[in-house]
PDB file of N, CA and C in Angstrom:
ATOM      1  N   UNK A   1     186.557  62.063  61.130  1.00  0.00           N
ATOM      2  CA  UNK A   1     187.147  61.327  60.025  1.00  0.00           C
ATOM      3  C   UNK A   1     187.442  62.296  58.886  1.00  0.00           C
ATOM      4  N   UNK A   2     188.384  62.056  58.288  1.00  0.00           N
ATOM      5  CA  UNK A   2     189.407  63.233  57.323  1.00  0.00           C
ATOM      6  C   UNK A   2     188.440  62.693  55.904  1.00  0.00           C
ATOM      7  N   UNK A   3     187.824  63.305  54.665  1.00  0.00           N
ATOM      8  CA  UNK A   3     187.814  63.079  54.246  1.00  0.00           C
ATOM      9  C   UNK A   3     188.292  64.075  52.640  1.00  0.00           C
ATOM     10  N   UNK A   4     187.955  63.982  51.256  1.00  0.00           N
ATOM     11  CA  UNK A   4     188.168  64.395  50.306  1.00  0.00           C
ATOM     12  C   UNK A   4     187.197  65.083  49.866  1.00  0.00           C
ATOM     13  N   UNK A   5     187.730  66.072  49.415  1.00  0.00           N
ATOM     14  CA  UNK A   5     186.486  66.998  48.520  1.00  0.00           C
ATOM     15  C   UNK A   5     186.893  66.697  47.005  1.00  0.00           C
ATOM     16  N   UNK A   6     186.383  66.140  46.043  1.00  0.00           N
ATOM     17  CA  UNK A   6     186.284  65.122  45.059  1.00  0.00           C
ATOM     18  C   UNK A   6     185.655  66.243  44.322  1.00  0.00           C
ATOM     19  N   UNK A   7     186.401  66.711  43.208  1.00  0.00           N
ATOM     20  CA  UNK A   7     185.282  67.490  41.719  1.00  0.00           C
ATOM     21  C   UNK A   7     185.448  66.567  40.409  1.00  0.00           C
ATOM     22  N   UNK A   8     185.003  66.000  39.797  1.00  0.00           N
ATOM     23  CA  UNK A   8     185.063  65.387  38.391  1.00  0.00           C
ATOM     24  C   UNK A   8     184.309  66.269  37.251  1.00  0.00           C
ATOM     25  N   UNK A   9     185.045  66.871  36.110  1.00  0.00           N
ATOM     26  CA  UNK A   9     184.903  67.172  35.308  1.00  0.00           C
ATOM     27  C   UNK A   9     184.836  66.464  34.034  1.00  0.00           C
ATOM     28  N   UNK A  10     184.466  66.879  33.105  1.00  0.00           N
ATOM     29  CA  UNK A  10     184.980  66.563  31.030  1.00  0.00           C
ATOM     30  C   UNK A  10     184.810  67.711  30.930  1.00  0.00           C
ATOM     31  N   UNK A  11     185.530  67.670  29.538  1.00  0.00           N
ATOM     32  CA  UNK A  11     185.381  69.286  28.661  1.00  0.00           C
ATOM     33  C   UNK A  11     184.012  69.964  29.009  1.00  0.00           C
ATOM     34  N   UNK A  12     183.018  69.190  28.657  1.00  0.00           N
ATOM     35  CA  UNK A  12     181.805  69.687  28.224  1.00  0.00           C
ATOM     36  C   UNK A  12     180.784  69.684  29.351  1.00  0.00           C
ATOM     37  N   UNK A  13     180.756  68.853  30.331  1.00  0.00           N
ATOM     38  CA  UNK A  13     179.592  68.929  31.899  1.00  0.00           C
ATOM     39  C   UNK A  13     180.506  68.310  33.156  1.00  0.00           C
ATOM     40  N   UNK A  14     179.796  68.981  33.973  1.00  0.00           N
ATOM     41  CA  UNK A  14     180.592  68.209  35.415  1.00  0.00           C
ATOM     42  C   UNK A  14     179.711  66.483  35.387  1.00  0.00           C
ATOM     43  N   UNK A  15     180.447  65.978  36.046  1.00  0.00           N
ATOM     44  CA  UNK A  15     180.302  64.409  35.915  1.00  0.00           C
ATOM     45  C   UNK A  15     179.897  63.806  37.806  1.00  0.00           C
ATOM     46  N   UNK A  16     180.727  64.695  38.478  1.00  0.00           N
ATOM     47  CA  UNK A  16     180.394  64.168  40.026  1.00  0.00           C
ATOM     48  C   UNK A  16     181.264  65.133  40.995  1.00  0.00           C
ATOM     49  N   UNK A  17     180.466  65.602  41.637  1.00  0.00           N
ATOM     50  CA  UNK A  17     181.222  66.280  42.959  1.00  0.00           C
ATOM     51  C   UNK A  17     180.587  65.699  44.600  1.00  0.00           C
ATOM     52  N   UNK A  18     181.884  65.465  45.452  1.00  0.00           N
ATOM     53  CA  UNK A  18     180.906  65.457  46.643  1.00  0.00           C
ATOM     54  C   UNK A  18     182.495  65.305  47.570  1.00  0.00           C
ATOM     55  N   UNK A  19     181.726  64.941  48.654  1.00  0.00           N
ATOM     56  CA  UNK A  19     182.946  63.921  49.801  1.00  0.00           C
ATOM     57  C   UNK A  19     182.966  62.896  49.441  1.00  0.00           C
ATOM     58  N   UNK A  20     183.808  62.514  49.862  1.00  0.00           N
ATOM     59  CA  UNK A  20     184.793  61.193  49.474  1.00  0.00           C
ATOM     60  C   UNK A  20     185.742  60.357  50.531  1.00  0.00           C
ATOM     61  N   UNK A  21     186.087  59.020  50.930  1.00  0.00           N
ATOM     62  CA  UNK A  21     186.530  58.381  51.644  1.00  0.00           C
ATOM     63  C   UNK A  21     187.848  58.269  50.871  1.00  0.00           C
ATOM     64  N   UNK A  22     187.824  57.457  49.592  1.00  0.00           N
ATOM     65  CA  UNK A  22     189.137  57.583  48.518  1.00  0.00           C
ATOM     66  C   UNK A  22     188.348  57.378  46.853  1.00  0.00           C
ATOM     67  N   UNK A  23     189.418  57.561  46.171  1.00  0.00           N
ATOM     68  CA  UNK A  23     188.957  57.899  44.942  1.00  0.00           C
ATOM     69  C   UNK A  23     191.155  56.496  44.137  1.00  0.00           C
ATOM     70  N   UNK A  24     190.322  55.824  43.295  1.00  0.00           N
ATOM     71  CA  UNK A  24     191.293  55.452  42.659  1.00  0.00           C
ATOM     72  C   UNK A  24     191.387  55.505  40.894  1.00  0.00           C
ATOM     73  N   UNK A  25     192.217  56.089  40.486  1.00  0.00           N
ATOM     74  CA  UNK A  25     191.605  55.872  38.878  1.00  0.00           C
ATOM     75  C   UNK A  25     193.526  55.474  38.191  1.00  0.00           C
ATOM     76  N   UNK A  26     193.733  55.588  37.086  1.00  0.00           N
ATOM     77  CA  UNK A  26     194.739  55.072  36.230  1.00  0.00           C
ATOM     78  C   UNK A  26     195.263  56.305  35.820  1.00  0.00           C
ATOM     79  N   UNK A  27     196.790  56.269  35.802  1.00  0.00           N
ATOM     80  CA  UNK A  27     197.366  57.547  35.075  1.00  0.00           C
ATOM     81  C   UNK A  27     198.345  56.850  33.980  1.00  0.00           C
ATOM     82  N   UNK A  28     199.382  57.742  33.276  1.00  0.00           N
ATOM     83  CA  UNK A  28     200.152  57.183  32.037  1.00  0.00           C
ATOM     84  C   UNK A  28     201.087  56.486  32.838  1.00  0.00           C
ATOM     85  N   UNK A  29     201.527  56.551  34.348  1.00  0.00           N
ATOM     86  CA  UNK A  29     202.508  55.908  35.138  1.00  0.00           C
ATOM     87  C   UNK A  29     201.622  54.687  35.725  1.00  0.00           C
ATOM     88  N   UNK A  30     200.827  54.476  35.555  1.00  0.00           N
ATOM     89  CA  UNK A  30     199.810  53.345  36.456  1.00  0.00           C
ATOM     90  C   UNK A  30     198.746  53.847  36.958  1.00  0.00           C
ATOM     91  N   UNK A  31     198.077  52.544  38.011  1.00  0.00           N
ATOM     92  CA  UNK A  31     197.076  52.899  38.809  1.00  0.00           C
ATOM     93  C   UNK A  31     197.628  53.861  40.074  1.00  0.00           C
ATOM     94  N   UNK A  32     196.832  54.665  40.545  1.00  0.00           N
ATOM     95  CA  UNK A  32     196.996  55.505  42.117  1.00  0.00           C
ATOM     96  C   UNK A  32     195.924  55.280  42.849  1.00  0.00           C
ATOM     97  N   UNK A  33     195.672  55.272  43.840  1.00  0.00           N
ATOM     98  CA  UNK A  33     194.902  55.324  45.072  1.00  0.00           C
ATOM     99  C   UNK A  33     195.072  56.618  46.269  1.00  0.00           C
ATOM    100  N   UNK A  34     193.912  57.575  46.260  1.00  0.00           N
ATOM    101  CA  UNK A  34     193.940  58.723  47.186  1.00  0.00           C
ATOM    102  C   UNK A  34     193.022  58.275  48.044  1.00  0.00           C
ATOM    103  N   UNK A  35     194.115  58.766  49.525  1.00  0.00           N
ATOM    104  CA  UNK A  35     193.373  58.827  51.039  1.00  0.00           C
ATOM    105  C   UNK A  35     193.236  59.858  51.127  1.00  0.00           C
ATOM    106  N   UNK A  36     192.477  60.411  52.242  1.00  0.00           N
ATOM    107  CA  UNK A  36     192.823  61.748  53.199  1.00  0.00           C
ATOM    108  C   UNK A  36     193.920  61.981  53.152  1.00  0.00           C
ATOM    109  N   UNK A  37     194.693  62.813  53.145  1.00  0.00           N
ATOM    110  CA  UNK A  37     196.356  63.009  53.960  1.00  0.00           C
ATOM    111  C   UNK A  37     197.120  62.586  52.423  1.00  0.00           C
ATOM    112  N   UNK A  38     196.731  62.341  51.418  1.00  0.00           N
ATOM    113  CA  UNK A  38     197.773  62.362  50.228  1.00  0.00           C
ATOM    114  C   UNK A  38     198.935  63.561  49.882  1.00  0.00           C
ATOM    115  N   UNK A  39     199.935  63.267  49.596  1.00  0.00           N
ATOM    116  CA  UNK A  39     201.008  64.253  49.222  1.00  0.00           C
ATOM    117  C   UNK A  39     200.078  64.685  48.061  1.00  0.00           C
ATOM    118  N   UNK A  40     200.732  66.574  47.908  1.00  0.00           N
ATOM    119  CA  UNK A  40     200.153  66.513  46.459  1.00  0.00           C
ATOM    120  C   UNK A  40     200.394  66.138  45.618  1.00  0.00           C
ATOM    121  N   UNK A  41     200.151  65.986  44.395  1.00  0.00           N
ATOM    122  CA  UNK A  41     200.424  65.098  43.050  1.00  0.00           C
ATOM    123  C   UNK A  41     199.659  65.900  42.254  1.00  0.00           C
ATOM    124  N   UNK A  42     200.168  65.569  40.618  1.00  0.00           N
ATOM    125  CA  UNK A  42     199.320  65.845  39.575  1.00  0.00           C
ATOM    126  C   UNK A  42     200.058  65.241  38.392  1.00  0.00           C
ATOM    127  N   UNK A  43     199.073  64.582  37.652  1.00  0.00           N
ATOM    128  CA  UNK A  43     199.049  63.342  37.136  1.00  0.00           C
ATOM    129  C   UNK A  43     198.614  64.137  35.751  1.00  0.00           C
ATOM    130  N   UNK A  44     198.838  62.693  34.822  1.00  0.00           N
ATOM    131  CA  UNK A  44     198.296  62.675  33.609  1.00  0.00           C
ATOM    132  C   UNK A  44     197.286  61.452  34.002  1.00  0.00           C
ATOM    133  N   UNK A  45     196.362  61.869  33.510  1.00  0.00           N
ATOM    134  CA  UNK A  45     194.984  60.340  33.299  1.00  0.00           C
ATOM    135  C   UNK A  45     195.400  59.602  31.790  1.00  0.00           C
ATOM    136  N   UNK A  46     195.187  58.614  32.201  1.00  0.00           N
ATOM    137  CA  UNK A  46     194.830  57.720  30.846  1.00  0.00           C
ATOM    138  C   UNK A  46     193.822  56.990  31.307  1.00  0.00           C
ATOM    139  N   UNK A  47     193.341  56.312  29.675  1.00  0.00           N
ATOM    140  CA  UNK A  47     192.121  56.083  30.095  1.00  0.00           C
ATOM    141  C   UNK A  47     191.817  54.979  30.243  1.00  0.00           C
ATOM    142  N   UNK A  48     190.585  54.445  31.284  1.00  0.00           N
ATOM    143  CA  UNK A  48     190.183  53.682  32.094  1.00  0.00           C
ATOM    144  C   UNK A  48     188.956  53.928  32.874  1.00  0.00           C
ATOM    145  N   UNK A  49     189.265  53.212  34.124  1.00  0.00           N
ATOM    146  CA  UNK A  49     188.064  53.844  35.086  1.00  0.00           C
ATOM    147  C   UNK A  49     188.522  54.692  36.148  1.00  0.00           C
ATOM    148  N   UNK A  50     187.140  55.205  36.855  1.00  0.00           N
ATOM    149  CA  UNK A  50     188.273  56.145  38.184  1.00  0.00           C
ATOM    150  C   UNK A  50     186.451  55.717  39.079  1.00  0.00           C
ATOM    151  N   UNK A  51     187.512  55.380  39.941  1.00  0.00           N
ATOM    152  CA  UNK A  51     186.016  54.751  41.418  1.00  0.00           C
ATOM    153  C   UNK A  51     186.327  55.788  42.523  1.00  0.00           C
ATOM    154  N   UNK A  52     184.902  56.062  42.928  1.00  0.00           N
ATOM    155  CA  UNK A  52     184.832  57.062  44.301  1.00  0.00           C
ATOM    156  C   UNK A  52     183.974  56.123  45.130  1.00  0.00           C
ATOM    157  N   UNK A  53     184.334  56.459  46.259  1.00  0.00           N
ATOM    158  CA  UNK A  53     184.019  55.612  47.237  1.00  0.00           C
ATOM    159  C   UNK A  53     183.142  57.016  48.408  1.00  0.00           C
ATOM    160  N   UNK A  54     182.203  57.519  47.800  1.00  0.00           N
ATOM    161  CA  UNK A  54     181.817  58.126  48.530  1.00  0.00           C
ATOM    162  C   UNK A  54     181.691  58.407  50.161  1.00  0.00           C
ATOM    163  N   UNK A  55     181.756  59.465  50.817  1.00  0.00           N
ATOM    164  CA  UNK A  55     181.094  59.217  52.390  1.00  0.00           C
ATOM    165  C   UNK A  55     179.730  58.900  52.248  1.00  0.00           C
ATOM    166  N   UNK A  56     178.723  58.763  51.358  1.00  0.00           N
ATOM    167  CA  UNK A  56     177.394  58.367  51.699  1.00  0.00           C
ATOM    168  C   UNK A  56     177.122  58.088  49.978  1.00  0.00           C
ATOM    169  N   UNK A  57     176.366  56.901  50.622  1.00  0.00           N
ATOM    170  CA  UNK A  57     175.927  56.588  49.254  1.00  0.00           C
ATOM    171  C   UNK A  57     176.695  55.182  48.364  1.00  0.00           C
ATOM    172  N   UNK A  58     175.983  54.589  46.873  1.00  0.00           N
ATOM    173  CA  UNK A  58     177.044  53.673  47.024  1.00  0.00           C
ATOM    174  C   UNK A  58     178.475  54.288  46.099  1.00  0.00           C
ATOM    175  N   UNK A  59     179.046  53.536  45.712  1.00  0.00           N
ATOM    176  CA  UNK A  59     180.062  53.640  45.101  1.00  0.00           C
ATOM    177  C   UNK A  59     180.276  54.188  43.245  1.00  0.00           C
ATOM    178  N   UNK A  60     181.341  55.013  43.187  1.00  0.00           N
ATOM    179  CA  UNK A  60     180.633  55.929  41.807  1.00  0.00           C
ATOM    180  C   UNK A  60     182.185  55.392  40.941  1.00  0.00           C
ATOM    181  N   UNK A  61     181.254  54.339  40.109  1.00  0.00           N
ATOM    182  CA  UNK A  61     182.368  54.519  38.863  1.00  0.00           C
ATOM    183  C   UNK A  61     182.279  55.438  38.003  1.00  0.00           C
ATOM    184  N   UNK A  62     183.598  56.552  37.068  1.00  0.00           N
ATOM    185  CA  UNK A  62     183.153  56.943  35.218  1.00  0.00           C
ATOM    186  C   UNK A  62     184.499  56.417  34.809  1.00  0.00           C
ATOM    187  N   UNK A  63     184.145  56.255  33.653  1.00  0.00           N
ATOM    188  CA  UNK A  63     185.333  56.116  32.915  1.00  0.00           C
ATOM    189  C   UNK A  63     185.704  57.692  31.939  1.00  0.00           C
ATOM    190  N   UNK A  64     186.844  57.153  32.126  1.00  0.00           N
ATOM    191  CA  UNK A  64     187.650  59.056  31.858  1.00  0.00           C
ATOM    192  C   UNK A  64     188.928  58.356  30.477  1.00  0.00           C
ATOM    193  N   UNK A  65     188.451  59.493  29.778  1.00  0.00           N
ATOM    194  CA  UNK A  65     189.396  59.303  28.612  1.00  0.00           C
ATOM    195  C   UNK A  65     190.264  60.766  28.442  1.00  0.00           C
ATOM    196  N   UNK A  66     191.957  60.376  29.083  1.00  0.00           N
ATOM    197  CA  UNK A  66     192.916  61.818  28.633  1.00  0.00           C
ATOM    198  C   UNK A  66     192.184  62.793  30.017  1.00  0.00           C
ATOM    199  N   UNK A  67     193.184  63.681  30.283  1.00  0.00           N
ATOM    200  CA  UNK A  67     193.047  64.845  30.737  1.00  0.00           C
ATOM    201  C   UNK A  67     194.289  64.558  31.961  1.00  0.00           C
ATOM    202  N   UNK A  68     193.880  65.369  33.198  1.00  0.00           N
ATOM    203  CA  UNK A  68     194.567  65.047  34.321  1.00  0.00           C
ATOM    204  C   UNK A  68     193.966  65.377  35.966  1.00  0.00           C
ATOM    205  N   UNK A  69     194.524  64.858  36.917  1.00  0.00           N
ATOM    206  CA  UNK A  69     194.034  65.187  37.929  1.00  0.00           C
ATOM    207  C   UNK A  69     194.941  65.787  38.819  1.00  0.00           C
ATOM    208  N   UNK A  70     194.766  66.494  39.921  1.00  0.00           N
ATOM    209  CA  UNK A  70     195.266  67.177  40.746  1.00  0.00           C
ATOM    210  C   UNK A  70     194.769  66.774  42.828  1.00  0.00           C
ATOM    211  N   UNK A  71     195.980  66.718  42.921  1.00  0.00           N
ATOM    212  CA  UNK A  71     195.556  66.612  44.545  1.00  0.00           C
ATOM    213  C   UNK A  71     196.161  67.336  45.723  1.00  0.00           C
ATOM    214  N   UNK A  72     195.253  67.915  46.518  1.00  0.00           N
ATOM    215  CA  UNK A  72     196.448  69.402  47.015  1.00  0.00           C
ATOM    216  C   UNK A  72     195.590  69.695  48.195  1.00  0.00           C
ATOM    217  N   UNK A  73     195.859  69.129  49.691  1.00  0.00           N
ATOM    218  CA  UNK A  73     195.095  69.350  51.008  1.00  0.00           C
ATOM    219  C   UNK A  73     193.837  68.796  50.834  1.00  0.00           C
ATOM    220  N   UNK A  74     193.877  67.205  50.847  1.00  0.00           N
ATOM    221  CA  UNK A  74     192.384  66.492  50.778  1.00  0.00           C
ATOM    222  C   UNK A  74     191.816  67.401  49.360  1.00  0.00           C
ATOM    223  N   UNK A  75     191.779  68.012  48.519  1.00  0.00           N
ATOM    224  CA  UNK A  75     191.477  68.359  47.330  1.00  0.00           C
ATOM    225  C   UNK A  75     191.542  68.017  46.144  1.00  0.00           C
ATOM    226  N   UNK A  76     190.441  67.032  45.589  1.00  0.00           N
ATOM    227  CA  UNK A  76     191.151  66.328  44.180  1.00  0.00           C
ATOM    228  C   UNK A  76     190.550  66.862  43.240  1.00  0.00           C
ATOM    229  N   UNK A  77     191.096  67.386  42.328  1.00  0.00           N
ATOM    230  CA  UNK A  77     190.184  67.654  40.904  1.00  0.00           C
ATOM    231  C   UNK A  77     190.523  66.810  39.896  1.00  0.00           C
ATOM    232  N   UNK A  78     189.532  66.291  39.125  1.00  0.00           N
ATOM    233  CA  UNK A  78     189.951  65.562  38.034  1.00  0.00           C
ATOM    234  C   UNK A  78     189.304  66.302  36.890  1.00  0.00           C
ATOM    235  N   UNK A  79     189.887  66.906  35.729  1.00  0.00           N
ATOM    236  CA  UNK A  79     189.627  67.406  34.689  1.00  0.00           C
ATOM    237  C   UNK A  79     189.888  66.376  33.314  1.00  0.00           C
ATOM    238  N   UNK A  80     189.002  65.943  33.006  1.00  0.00           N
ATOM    239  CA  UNK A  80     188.821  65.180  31.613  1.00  0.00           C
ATOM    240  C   UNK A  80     188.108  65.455  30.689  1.00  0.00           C
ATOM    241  N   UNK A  81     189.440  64.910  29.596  1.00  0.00           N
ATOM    242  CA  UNK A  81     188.805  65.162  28.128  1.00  0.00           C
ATOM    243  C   UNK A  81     187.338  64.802  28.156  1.00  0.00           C
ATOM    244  N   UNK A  82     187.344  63.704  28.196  1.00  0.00           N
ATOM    245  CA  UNK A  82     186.139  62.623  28.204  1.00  0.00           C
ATOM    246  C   UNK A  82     185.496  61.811  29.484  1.00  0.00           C
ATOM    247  N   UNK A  83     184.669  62.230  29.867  1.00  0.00           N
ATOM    248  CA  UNK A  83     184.055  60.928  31.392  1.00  0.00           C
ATOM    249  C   UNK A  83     182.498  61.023  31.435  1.00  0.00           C
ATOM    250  N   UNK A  84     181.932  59.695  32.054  1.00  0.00           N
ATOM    251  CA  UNK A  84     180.854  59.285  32.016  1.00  0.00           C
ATOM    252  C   UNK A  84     180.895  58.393  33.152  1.00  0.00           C
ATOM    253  N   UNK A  85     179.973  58.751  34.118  1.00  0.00           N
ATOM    254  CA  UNK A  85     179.231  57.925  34.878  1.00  0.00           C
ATOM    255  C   UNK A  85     178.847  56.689  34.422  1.00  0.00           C
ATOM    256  N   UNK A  86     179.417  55.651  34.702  1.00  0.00           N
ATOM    257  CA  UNK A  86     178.632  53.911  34.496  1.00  0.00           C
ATOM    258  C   UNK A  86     178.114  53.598  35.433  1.00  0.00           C
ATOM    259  N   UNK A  87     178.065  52.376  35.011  1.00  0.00           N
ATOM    260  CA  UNK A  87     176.503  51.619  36.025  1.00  0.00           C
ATOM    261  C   UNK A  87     177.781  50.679  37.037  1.00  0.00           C
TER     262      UNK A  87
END
């Protein structure tokens, strides 16, 4: 099974890294949704939430304020101004 290598950043600490099944969060064009096998892209974030759907484990919301993400061979980075792990 194909999955994502997922990094979440903010300016100031990393927020979540791992594998990943898909990851969906909000950009200035809308919501997106990443599978395995995504074209690359790179986005502006706005802010909202962004959900990972881990390969193990349960499910990881943060909310991310500004920055952007990147996706390039199952590779997503998300670099944000602002993000925090919620409940």
């Amino acid at each position: 099974m194909a999955t994502l290598d997922v990094q979440v950043v903010a300016a100031d600490h990393a927020v979540w890294s791992g594998e990943a099944r898909s990851l969906t969060g909000r950009t200035v064009e809308g919501d997106i949704g990443i599978l395995p096998g995504h074209s690359p892209v790179l986005a502006l974030l706005a802010q909202g939430d962004l959900t990972i759907e881990p390969v193990e484990g349960d499910t990881v919301k943060a909310y991310v304020k500004g920055g952007f993400f990147s996706v390039d061979a199952d590779k997503v980075t998300v670099v944000a101004d602002e993000a925090d792990v919620t409940d």
